[in-house]
Protein backbone atom coordinates (compact mmCIF):
# COMPACT_ATOMS: atom_id res chain seq x y z
CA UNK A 1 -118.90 120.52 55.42
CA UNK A 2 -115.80 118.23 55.81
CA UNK A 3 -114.90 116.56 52.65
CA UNK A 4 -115.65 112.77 51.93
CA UNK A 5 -112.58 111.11 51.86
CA UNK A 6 -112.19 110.67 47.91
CA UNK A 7 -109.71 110.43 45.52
CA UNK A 8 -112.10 111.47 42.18
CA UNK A 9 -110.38 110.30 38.74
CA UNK A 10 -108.94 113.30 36.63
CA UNK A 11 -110.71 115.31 34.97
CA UNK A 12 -114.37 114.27 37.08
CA UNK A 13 -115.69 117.25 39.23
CA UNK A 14 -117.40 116.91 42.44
CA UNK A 15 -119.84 119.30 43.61
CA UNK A 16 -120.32 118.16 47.63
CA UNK A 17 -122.75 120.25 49.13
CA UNK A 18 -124.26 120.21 53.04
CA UNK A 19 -127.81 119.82 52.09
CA UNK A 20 -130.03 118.09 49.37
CA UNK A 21 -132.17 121.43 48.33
CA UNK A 22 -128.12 123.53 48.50
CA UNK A 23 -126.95 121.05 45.99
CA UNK A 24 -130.09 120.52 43.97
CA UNK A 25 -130.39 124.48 43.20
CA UNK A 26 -126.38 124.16 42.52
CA UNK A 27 -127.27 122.20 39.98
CA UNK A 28 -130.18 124.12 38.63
CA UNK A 29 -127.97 127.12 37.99
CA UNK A 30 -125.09 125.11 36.28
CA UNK A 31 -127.81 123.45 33.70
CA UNK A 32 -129.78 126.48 33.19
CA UNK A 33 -126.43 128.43 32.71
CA UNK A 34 -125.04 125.57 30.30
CA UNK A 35 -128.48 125.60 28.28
CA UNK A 36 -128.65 129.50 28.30
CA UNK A 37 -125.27 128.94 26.78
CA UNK A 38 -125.91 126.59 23.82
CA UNK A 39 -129.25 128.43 22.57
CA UNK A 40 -127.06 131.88 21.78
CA UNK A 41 -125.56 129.11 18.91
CA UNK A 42 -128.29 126.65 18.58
CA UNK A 43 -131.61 126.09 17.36
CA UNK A 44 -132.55 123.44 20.02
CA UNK A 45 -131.36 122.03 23.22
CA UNK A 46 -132.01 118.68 24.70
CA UNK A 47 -132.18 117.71 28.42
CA UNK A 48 -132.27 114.14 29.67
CA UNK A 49 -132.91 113.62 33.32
CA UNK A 50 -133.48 110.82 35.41
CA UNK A 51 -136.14 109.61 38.21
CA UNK A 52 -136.70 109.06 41.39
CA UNK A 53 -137.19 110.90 44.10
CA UNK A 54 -133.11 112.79 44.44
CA UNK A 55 -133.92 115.19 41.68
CA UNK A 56 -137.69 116.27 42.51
CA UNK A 57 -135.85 119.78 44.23
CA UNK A 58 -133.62 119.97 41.12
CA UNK A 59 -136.62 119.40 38.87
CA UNK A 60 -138.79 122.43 41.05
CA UNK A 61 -135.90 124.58 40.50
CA UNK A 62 -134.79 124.33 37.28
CA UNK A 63 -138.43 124.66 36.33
CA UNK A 64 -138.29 128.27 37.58
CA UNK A 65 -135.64 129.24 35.69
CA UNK A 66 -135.52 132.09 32.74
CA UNK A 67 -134.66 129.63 29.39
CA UNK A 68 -136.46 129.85 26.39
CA UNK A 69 -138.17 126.49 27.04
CA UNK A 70 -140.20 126.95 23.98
CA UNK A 71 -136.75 125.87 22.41
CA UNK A 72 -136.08 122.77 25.03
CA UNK A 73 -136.82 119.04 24.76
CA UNK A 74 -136.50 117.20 27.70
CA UNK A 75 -136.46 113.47 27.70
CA UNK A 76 -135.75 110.31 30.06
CA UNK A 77 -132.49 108.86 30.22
CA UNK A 78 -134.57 106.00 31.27
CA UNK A 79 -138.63 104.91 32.20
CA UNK A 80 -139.89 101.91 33.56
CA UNK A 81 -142.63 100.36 31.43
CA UNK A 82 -145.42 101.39 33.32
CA UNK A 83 -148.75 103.98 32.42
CA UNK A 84 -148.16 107.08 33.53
CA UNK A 85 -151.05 106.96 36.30
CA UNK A 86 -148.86 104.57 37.93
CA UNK A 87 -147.51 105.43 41.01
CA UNK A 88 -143.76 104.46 39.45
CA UNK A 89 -143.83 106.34 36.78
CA UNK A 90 -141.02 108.63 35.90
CA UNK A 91 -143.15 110.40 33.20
CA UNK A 92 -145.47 111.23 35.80
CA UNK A 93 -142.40 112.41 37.95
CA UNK A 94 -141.27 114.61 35.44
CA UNK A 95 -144.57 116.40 34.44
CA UNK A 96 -145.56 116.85 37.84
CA UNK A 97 -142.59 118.56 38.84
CA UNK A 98 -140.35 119.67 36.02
CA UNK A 99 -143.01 120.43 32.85
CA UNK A 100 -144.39 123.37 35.43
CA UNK A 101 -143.98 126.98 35.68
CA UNK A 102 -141.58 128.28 32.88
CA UNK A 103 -140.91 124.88 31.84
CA UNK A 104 -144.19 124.42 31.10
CA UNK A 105 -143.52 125.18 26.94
CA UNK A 106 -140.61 122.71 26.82
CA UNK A 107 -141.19 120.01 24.42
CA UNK A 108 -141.62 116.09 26.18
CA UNK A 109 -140.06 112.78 25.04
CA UNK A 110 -141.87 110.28 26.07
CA UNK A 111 -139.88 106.94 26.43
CA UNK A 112 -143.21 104.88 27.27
CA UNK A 113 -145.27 103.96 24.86
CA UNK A 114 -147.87 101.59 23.71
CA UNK A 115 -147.62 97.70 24.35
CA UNK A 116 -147.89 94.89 26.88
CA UNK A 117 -144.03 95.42 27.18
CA UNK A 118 -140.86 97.55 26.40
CA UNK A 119 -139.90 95.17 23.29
CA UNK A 120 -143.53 96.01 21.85
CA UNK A 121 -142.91 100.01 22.32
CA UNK A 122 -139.53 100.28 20.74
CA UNK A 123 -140.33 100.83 17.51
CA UNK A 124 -143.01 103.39 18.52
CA UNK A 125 -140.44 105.14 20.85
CA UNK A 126 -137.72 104.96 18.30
CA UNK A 127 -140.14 107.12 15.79
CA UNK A 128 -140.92 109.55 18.67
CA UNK A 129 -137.31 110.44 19.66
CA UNK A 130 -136.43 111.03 15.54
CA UNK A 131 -137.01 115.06 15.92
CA UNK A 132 -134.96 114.76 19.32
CA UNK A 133 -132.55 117.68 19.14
CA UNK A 134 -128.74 115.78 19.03
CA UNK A 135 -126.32 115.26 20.59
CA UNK A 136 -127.89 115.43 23.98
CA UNK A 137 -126.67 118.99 25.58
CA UNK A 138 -127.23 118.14 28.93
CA UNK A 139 -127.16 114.43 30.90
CA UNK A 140 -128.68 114.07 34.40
CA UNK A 141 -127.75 110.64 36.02
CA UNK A 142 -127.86 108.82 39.04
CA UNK A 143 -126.60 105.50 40.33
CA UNK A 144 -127.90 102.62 42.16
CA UNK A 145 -126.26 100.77 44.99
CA UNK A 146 -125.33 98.32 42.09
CA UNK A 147 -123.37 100.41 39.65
CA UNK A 148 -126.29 101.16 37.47
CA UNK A 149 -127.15 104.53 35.69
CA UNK A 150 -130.46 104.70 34.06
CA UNK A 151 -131.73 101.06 33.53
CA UNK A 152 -128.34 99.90 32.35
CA UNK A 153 -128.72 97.10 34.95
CA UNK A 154 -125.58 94.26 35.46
CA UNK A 155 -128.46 91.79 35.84
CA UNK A 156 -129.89 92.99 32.92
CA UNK A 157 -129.37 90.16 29.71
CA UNK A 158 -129.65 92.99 27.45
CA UNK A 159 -127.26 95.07 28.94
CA UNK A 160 -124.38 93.67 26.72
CA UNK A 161 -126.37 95.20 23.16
CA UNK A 162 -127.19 98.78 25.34
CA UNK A 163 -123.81 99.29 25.78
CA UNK A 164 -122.42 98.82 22.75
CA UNK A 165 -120.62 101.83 21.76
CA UNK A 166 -121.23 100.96 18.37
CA UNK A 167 -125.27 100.67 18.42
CA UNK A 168 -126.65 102.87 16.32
CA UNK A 169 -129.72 102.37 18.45
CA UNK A 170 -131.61 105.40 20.57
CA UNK A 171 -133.57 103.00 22.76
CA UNK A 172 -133.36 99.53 24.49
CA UNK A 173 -135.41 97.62 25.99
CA UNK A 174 -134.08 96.20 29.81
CA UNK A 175 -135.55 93.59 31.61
CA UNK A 176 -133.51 92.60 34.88
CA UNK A 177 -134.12 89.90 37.33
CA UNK A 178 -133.61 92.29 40.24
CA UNK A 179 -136.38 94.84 38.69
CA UNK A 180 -139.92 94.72 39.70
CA UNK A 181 -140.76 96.44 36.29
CA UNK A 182 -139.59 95.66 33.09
CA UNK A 183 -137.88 98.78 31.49
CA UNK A 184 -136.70 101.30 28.48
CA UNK A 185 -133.78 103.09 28.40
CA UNK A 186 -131.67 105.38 26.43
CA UNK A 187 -128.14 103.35 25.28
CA UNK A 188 -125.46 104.02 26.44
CA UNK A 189 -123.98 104.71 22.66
CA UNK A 190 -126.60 107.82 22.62
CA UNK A 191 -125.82 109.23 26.26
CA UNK A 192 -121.75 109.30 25.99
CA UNK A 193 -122.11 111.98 23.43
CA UNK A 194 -123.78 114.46 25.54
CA UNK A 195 -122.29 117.22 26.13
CA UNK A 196 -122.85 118.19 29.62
CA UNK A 197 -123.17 115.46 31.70
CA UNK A 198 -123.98 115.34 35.79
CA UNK A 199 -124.21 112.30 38.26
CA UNK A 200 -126.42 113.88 40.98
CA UNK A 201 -126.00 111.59 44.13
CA UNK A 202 -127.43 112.01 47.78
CA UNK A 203 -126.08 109.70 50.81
CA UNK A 204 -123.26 107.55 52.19
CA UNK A 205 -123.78 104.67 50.55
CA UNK A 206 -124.09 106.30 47.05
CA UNK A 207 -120.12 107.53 48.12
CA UNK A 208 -119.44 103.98 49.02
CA UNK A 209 -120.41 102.68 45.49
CA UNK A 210 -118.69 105.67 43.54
CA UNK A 211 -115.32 104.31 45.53
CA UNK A 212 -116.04 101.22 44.01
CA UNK A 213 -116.93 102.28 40.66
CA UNK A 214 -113.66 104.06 40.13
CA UNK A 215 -111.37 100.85 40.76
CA UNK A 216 -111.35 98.60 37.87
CA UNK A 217 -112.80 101.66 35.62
CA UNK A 218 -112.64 99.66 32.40
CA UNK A 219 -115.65 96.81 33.38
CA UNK A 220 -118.52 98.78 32.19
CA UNK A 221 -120.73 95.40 32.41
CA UNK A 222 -119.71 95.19 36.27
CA UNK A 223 -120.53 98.55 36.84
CA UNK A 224 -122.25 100.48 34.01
CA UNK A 225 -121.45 103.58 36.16
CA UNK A 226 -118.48 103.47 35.00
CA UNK A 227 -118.99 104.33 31.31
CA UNK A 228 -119.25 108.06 32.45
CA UNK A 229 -116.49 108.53 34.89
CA UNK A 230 -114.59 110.20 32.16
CA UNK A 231 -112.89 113.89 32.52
CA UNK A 232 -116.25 116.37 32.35
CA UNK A 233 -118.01 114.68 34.18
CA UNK A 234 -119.81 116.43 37.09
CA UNK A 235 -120.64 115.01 40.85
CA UNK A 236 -123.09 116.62 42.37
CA UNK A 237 -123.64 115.58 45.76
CA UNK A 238 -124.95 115.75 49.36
CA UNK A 239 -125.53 113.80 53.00
């Protein structure tokens, strides 16, 4: 395929492929090889991935592939605060089409819990994600038009405590104008540590806001984006 015209900040890979199902089993491989990887010199590995529908073929594959799952715990970098019947639900999502076939004995996260809204669920979510095996080994991202990455929205009035790099926090609840649900999402203090992390993108415009993203790379709050375009970071991309 020709190459997007991009100038990618040091130390950021991109992965461009032709095809959504080409890139999403490119990505498979490299997180099943990264996780193979860390279990020869770790109890546990952790995997956070993100909705929608861009990584449904990257969830189907990745589900097929030969991990000791029984030693995984996969978790949203983000859920909107919805039950899991619910036609937006990411936790629905995930166990439809990840939690299947080999994956089936990893251990789930869930970011949704009880209460009329996010705020009322923290302290119930906080308690669930205490065994969660960290640092996060592996980060799956994507972006919005806007510059967000999981529901750190720039609309969002909380968006100011979620990226705090000093929060000691797991969790935080987002509620942004330009949402139809309210939100929970993982802060951005707990996601910079992982160790392996991927932005997996599909489309023209998604290029068009990654060219934005990398001027002016120090306004996180403009962009929250932005916070992970740092060397190691992986693009993984197609039309």
């Amino acid at each position: 395929m020709k190459t997007p015209d991009m100038v990618w900040p040091a130390g950021v890979e991109a992965h461009l492929g032709d095809s959504a199902q080409q890139v999403a089993l490119e990505l498979a491989s490299a997180v099943a090889e990264f996780l193979n990887g860390r279990l020869l010199v770790a109890r546990r590995v952790s995997l956070a991935v993100s909705g929608g529908s861009t990584p449904l073929p990257f969830f189907r594959a990745l589900s097929l592939k030969d991990l000791d799952w029984n030693r995984v715990d996969v978790v949203l970098a983000d859920e909107r605060w919805v039950d899991e019947t619910d036609a937006a639900s990411n936790t629905r999502l995930v166990k439809e089409n990840l939690l299947q076939n080999n994956a089936a004995a990893a251990t789930y996260f869930s970011l949704k819990q009880k209460g009329d809204t996010p705020e009322d669920g923290l302290e119930a979510a906080r308690k669930e994600l205490a065994n969660l095996t960290r640092p996060l080994d592996v980060l799956i991202l994507g972006m919005g038009n806007d510059g967000h990455t999981a529901s750190l929205f720039p609309d969002a009035p909380e968006l100011v405590h979620a990226m705090d790099t000093e929060s000691r926090e797991v969790v935080a609840a987002m509620t942004p104008p330009s949402q139809a649900q309210k939100r929970i999402t993982l802060t951005y203090a707990l996601m910079r540590e992982a160790r392996y992390t991927a932005l997996h993108l599909k489309g023209g415009e998604k290029l068009e806001t990654l060219k934005r993203a990398f001027g002016q790379q120090d306004d996180l709050l403009d962009m929250p984006v932005r916070g992970f375009l740092k060397p190691g970071l992986q693009v993984f991309w197609s039309p």
